[in-house]
PDB file of N, CA and C in Angstrom:
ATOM      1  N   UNK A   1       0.847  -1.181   0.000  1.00  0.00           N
ATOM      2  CA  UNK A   1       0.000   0.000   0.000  1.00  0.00           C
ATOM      3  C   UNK A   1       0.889   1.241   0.000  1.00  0.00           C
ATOM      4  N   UNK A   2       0.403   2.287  -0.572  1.00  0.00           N
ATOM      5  CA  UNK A   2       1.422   3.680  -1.052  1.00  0.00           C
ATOM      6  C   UNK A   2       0.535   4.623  -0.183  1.00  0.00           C
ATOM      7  N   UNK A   3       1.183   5.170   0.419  1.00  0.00           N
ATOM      8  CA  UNK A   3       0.690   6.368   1.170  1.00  0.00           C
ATOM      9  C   UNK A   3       1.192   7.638  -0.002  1.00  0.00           C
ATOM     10  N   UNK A   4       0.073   8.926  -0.466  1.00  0.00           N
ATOM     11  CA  UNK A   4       0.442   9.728  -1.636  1.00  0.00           C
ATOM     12  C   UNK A   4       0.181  11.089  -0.766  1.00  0.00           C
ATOM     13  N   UNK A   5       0.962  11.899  -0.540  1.00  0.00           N
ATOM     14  CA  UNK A   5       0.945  13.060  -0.548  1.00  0.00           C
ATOM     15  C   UNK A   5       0.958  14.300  -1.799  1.00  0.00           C
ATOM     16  N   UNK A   6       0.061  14.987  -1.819  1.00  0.00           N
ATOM     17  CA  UNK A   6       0.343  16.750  -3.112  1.00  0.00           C
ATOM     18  C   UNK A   6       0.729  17.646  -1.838  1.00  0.00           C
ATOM     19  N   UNK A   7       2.254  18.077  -2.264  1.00  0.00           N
ATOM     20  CA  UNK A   7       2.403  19.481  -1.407  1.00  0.00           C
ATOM     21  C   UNK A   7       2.788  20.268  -2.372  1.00  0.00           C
ATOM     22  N   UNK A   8       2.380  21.769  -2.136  1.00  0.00           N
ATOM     23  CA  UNK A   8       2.254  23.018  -2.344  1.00  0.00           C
ATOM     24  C   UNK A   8       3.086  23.521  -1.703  1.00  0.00           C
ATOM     25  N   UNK A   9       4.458  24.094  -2.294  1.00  0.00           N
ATOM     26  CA  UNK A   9       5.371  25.454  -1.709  1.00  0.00           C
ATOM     27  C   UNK A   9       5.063  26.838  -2.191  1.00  0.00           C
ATOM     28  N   UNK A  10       5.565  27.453  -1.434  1.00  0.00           N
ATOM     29  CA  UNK A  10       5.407  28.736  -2.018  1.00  0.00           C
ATOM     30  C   UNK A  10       6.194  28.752  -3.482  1.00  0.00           C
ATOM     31  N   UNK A  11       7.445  28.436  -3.546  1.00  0.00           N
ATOM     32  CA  UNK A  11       8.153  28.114  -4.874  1.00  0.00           C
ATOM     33  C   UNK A  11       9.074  26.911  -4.819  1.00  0.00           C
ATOM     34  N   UNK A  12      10.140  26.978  -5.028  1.00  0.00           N
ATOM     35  CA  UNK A  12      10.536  25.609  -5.451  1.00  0.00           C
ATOM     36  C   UNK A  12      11.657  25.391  -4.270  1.00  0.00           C
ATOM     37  N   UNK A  13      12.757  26.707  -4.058  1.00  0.00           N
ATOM     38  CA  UNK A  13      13.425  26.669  -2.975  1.00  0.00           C
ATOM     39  C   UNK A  13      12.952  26.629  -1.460  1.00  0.00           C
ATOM     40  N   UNK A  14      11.642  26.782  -1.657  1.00  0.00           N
ATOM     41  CA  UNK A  14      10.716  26.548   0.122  1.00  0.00           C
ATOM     42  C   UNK A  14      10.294  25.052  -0.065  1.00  0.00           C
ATOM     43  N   UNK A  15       9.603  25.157  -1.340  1.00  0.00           N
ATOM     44  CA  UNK A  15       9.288  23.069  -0.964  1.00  0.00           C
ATOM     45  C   UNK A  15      10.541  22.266  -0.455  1.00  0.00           C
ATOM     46  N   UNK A  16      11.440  22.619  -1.565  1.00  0.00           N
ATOM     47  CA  UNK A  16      12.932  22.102  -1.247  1.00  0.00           C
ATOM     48  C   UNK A  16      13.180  21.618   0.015  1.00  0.00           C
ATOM     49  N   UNK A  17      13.163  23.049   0.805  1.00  0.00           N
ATOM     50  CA  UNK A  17      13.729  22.984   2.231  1.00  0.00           C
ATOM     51  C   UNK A  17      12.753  22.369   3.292  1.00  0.00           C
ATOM     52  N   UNK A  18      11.494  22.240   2.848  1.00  0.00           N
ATOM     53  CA  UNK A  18      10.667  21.557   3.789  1.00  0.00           C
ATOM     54  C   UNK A  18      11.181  20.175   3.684  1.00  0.00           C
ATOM     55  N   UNK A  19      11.436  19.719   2.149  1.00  0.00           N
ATOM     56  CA  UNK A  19      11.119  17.810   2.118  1.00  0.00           C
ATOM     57  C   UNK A  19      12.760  18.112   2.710  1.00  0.00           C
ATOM     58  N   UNK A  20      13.834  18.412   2.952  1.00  0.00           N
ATOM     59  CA  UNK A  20      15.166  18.317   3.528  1.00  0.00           C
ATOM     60  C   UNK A  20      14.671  18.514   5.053  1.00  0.00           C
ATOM     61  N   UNK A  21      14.504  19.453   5.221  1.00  0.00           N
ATOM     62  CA  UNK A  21      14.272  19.258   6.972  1.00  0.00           C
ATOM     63  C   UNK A  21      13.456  18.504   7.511  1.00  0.00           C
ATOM     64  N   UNK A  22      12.481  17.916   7.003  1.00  0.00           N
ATOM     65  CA  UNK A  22      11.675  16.628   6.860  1.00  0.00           C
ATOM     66  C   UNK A  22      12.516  15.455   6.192  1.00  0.00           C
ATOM     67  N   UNK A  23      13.877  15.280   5.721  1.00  0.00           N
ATOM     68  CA  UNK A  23      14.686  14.106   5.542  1.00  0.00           C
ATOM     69  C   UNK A  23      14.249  13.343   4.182  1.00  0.00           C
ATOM     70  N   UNK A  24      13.153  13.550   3.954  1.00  0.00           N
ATOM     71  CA  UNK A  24      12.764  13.136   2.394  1.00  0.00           C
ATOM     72  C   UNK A  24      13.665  13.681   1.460  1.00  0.00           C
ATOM     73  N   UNK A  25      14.564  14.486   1.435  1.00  0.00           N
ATOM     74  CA  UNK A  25      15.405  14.595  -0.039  1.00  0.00           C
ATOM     75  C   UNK A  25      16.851  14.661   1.242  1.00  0.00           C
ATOM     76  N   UNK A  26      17.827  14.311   0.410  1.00  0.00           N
ATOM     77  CA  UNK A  26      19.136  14.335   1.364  1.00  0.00           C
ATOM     78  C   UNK A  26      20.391  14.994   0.688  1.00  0.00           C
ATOM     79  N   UNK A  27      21.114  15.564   0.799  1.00  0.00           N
ATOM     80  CA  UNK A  27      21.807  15.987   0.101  1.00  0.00           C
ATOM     81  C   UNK A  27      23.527  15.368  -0.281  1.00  0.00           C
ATOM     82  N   UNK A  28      23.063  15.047  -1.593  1.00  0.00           N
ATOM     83  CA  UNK A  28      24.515  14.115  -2.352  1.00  0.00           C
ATOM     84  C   UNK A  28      25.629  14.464  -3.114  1.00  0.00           C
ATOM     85  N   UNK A  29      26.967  14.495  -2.373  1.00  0.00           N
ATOM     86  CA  UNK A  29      27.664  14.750  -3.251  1.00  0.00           C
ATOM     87  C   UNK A  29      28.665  14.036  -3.860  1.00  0.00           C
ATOM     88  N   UNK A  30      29.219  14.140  -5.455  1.00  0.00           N
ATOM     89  CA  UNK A  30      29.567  13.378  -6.078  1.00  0.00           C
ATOM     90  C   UNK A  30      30.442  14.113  -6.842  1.00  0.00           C
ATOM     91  N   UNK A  31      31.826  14.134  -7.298  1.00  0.00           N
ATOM     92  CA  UNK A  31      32.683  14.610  -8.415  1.00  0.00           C
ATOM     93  C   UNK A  31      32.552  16.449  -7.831  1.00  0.00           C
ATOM     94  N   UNK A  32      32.460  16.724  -7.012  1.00  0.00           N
ATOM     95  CA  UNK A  32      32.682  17.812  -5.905  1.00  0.00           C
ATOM     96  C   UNK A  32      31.417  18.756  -6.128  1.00  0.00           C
ATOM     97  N   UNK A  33      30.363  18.227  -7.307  1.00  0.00           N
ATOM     98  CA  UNK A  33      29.260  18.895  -6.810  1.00  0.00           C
ATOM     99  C   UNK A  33      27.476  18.158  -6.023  1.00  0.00           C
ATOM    100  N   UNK A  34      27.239  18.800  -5.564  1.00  0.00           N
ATOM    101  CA  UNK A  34      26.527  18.534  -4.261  1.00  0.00           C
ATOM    102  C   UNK A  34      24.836  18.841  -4.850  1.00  0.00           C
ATOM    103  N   UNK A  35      24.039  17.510  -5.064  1.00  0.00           N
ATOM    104  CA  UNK A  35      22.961  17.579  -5.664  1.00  0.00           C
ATOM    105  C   UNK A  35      21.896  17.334  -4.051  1.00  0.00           C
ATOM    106  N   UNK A  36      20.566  17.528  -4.295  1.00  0.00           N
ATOM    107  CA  UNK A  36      19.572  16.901  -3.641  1.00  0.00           C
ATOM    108  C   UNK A  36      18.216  15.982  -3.866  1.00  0.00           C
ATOM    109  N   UNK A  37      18.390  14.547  -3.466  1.00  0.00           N
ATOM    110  CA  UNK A  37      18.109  13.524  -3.998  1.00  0.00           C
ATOM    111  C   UNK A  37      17.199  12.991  -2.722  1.00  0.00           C
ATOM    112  N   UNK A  38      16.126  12.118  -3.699  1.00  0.00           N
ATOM    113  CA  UNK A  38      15.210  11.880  -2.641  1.00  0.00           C
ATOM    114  C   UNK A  38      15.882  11.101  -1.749  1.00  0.00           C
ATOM    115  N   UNK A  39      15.262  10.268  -0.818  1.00  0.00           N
ATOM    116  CA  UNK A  39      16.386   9.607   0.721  1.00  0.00           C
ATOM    117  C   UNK A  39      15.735   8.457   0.171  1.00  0.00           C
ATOM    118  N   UNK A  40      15.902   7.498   0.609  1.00  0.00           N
ATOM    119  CA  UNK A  40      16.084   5.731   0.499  1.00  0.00           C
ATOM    120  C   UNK A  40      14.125   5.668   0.726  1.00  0.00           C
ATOM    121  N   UNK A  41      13.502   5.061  -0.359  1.00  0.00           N
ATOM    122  CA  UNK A  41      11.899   4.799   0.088  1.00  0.00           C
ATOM    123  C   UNK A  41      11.162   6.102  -0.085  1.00  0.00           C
ATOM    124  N   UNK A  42      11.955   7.276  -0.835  1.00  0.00           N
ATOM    125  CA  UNK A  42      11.079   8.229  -1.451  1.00  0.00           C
ATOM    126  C   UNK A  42      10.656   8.546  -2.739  1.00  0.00           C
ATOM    127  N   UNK A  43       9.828   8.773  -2.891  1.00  0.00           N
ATOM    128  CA  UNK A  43       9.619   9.112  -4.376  1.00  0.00           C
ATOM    129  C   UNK A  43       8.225  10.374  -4.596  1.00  0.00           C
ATOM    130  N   UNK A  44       9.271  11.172  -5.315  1.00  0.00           N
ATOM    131  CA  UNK A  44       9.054  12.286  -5.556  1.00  0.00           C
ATOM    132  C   UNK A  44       8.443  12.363  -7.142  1.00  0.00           C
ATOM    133  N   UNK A  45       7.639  13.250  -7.519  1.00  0.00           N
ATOM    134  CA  UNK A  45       7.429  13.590  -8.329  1.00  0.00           C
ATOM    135  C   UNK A  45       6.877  14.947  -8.989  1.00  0.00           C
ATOM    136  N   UNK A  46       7.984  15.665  -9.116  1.00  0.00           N
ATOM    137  CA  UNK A  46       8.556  17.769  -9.486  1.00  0.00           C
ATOM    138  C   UNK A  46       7.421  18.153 -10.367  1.00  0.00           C
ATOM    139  N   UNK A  47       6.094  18.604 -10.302  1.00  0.00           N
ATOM    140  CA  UNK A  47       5.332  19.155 -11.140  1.00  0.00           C
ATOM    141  C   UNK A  47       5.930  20.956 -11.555  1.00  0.00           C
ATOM    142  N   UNK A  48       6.245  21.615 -10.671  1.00  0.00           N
ATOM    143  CA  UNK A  48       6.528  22.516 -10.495  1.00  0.00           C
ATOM    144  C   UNK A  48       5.655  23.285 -10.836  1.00  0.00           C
ATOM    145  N   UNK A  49       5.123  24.226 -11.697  1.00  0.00           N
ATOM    146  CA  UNK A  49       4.223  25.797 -11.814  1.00  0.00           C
ATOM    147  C   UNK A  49       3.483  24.688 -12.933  1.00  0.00           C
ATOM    148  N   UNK A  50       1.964  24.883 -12.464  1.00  0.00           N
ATOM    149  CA  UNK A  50       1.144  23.981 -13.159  1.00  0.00           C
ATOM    150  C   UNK A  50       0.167  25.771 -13.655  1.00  0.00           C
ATOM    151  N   UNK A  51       0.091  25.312 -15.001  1.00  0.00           N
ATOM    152  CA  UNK A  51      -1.353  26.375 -15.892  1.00  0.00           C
ATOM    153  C   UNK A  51      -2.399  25.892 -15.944  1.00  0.00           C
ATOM    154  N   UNK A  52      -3.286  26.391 -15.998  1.00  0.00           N
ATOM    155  CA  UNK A  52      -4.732  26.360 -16.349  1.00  0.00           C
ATOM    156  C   UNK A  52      -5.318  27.171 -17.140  1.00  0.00           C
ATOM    157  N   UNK A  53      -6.277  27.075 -17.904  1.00  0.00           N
ATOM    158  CA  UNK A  53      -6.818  27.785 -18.902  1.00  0.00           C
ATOM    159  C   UNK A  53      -5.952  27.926 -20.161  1.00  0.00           C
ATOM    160  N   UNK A  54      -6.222  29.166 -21.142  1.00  0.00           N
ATOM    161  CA  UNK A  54      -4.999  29.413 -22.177  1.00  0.00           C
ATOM    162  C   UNK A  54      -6.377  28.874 -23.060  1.00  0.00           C
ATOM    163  N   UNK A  55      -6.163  29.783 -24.676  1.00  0.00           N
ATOM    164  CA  UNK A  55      -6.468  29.569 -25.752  1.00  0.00           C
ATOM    165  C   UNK A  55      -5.742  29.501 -26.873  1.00  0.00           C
ATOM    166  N   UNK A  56      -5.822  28.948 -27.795  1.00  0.00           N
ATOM    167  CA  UNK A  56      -5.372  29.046 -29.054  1.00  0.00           C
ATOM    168  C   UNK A  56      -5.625  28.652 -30.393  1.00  0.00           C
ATOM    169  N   UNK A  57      -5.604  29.504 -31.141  1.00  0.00           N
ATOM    170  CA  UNK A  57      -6.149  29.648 -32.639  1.00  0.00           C
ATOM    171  C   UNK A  57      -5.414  27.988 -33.227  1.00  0.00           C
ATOM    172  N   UNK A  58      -6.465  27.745 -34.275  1.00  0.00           N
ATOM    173  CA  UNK A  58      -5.954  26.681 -35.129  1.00  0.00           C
ATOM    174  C   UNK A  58      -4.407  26.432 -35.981  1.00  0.00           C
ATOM    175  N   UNK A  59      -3.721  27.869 -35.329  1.00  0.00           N
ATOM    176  CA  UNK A  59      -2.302  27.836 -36.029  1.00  0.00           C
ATOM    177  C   UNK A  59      -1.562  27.727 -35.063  1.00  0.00           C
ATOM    178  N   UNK A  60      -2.043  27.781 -33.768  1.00  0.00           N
ATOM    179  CA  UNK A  60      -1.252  27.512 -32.760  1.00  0.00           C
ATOM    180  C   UNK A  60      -0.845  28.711 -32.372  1.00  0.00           C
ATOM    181  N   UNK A  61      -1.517  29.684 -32.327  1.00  0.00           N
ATOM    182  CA  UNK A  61      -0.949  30.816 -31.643  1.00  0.00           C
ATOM    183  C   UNK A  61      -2.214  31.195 -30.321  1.00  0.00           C
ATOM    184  N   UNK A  62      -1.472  31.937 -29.151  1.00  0.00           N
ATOM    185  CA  UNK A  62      -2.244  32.187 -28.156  1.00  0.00           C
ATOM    186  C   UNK A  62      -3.212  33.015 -28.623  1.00  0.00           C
ATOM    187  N   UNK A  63      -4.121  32.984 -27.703  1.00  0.00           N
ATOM    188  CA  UNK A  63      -5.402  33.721 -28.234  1.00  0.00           C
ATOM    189  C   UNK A  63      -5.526  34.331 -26.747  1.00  0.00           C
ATOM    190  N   UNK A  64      -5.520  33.558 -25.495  1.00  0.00           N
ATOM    191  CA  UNK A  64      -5.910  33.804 -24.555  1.00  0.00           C
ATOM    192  C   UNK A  64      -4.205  32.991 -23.516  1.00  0.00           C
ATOM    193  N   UNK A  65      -3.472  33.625 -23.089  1.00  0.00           N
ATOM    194  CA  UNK A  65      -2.271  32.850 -22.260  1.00  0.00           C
ATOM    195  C   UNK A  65      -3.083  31.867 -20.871  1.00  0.00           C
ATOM    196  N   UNK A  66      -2.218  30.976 -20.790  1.00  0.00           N
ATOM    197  CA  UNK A  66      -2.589  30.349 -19.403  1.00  0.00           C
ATOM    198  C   UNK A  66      -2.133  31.397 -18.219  1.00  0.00           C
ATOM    199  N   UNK A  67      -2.596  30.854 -17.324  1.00  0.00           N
ATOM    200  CA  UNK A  67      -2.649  31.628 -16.239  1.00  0.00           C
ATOM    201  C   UNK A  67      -1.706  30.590 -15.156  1.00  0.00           C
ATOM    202  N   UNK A  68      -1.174  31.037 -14.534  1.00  0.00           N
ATOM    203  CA  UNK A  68      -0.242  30.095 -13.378  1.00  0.00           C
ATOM    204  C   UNK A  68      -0.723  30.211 -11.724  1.00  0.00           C
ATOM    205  N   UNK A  69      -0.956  28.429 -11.575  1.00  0.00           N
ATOM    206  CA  UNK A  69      -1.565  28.057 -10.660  1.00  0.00           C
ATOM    207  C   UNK A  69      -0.125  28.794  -9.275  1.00  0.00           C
ATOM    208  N   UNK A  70      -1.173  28.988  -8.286  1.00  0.00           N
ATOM    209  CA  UNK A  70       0.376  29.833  -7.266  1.00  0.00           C
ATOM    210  C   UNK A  70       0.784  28.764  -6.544  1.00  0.00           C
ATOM    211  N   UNK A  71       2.231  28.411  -6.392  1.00  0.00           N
ATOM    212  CA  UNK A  71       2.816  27.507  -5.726  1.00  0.00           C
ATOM    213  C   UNK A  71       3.757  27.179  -6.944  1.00  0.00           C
ATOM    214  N   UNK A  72       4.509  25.704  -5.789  1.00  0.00           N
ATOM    215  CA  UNK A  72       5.486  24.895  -6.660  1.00  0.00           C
ATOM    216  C   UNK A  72       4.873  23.689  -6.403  1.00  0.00           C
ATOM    217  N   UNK A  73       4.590  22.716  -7.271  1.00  0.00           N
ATOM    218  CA  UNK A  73       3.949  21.648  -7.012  1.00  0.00           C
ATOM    219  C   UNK A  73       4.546  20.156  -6.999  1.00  0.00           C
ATOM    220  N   UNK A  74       4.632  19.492  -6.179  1.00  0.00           N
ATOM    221  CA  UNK A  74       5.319  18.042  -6.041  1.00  0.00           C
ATOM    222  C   UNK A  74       4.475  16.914  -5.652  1.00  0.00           C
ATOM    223  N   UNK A  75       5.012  16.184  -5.858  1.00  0.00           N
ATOM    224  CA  UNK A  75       3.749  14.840  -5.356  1.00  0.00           C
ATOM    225  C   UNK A  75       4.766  13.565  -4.522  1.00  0.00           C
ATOM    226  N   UNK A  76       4.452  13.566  -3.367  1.00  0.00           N
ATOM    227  CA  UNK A  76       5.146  12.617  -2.839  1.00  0.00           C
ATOM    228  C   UNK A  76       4.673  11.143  -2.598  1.00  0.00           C
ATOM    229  N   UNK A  77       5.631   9.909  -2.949  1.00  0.00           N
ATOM    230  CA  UNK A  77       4.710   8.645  -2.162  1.00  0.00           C
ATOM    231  C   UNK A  77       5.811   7.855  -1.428  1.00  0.00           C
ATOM    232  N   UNK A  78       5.151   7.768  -0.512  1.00  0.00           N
ATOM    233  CA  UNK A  78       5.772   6.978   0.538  1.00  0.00           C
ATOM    234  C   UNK A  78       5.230   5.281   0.459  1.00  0.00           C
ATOM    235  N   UNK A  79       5.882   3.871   1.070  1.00  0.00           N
ATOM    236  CA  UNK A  79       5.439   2.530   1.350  1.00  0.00           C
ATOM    237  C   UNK A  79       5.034   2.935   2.780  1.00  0.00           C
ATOM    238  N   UNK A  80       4.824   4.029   3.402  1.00  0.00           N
ATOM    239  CA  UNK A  80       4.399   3.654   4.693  1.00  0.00           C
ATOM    240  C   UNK A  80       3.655   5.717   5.106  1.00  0.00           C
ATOM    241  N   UNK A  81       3.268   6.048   5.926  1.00  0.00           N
ATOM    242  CA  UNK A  81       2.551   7.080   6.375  1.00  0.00           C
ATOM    243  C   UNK A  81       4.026   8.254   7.101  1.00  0.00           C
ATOM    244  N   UNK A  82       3.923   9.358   6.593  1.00  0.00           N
ATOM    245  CA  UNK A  82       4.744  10.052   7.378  1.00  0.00           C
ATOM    246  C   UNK A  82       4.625   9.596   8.697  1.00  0.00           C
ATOM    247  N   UNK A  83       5.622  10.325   9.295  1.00  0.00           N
ATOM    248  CA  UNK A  83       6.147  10.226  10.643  1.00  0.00           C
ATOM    249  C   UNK A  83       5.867  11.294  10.975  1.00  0.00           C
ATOM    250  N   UNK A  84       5.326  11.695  12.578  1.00  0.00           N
ATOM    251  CA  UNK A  84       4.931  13.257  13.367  1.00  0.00           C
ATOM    252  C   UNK A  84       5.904  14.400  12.458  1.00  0.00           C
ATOM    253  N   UNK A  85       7.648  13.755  12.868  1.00  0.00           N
ATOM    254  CA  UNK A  85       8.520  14.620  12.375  1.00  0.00           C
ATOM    255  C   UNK A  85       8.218  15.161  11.119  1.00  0.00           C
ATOM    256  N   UNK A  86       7.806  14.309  10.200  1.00  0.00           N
ATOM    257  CA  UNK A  86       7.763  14.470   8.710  1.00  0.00           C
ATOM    258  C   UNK A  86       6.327  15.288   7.986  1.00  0.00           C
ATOM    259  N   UNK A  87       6.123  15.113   9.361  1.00  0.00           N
ATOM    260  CA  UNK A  87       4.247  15.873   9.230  1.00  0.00           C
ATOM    261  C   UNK A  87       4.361  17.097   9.320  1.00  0.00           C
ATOM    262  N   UNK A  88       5.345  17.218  10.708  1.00  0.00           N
ATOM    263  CA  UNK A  88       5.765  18.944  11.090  1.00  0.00           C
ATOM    264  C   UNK A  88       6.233  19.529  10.475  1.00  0.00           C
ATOM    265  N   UNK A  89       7.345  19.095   9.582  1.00  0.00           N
ATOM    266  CA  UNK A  89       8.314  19.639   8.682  1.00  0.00           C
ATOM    267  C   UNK A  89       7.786  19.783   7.230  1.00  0.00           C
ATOM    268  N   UNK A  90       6.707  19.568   7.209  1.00  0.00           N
ATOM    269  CA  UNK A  90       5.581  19.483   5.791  1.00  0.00           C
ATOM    270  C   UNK A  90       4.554  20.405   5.899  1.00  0.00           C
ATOM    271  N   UNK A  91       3.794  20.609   7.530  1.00  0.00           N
ATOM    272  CA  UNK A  91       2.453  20.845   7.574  1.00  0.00           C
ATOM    273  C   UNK A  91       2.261  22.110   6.634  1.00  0.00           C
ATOM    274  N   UNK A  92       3.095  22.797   6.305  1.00  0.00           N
ATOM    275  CA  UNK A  92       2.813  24.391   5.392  1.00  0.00           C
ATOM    276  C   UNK A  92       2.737  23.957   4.102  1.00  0.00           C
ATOM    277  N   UNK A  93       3.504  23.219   3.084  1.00  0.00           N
ATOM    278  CA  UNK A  93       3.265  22.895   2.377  1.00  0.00           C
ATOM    279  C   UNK A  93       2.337  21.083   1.431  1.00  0.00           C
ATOM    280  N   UNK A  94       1.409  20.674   2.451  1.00  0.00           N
ATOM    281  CA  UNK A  94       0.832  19.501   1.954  1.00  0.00           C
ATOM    282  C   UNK A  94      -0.448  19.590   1.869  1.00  0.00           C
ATOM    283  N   UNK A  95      -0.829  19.439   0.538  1.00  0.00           N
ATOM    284  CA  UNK A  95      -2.375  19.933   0.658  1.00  0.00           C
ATOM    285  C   UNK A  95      -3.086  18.905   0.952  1.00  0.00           C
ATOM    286  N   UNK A  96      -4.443  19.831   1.869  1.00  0.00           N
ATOM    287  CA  UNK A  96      -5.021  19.355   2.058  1.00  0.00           C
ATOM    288  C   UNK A  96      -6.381  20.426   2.216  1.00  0.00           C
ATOM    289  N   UNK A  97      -7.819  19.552   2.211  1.00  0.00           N
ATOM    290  CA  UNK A  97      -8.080  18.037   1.287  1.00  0.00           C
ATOM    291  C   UNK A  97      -6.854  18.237   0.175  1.00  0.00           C
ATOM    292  N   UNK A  98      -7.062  16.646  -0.114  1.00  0.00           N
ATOM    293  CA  UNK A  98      -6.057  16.503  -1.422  1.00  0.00           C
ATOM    294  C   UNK A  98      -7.199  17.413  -2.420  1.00  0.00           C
ATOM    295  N   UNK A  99      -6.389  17.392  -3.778  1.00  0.00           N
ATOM    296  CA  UNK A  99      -7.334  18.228  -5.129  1.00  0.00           C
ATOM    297  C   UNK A  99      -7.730  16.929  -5.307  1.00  0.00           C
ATOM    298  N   UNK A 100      -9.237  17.373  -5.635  1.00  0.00           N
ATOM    299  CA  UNK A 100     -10.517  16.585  -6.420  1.00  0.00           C
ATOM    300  C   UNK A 100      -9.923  15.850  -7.807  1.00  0.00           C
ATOM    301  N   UNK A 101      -9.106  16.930  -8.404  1.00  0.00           N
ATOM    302  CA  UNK A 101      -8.498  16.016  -9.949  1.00  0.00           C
ATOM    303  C   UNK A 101      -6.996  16.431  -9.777  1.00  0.00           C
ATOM    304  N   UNK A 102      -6.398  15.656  -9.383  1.00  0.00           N
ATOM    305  CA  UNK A 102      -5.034  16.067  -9.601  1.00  0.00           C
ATOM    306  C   UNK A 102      -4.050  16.105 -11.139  1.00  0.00           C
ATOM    307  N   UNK A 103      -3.185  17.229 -10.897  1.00  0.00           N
ATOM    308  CA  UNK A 103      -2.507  17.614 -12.214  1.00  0.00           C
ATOM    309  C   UNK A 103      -1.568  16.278 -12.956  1.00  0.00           C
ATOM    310  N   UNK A 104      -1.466  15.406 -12.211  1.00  0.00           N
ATOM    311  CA  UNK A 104      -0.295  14.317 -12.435  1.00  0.00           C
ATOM    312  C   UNK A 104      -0.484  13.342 -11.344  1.00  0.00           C
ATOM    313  N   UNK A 105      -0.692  11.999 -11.166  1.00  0.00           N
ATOM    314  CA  UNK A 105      -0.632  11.110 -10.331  1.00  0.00           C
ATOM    315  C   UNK A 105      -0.110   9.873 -11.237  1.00  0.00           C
ATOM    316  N   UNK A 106       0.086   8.944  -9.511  1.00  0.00           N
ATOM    317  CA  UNK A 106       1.060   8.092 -10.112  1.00  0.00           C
ATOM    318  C   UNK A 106       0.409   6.672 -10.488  1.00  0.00           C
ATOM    319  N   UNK A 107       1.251   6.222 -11.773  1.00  0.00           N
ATOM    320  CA  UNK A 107       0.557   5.273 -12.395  1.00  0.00           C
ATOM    321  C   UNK A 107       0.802   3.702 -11.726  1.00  0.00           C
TER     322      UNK A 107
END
């Protein structure tokens, strides 16, 4: 069974720092530069700035631009239920209720 979290950052460097101080991403370094990678049993998935709406003519040109949903958007799944710690270090960015139709879920 997959426990699925949608969290919402303000942008991409605040989600960041939540799933790190919450231990879900860890930071790796390799050939002297220093990436951040999910931790052992995470899995992440980076939607980032999701649109809605937007028109466009049969030639493919805008008619009407999308509009950008506010946040940075990620989708987390866990084999087991956060932990208090992992709850605390999340509670600002995990939505809730989850969205009715989500932008991307996992197959």
């Amino acid at each position: 069974m997959f426990h699925d979290y949608f969290l919402r950052g303000v942008d991409r460097d605040t989600t960041r720092a939540a799933l790190l101080a919450a231990g879900l991403i860890v930071e790796h370094t390799e050939g002297g530069e220093t990436a951040r990678v999910p931790a052992a049993g995470v899995n992440l998935s980076t939607i980032g700035t999701i649109y809605e709406g937007g028109e466009w003519d049969a030639a493919g040109n805008v008619i009407t631009p999308p509009v950008a949903v506010p946040g940075w958007h990620v989708n987390l799944r866990l084999e087991r239920p956060l932990t208090a710690g992992e709850t605390a270090a999340l509670r600002s960015i995990v939505v809730a209720p989850e969205p009715g139709s989500p932008y991307r879920v996992w197959a």
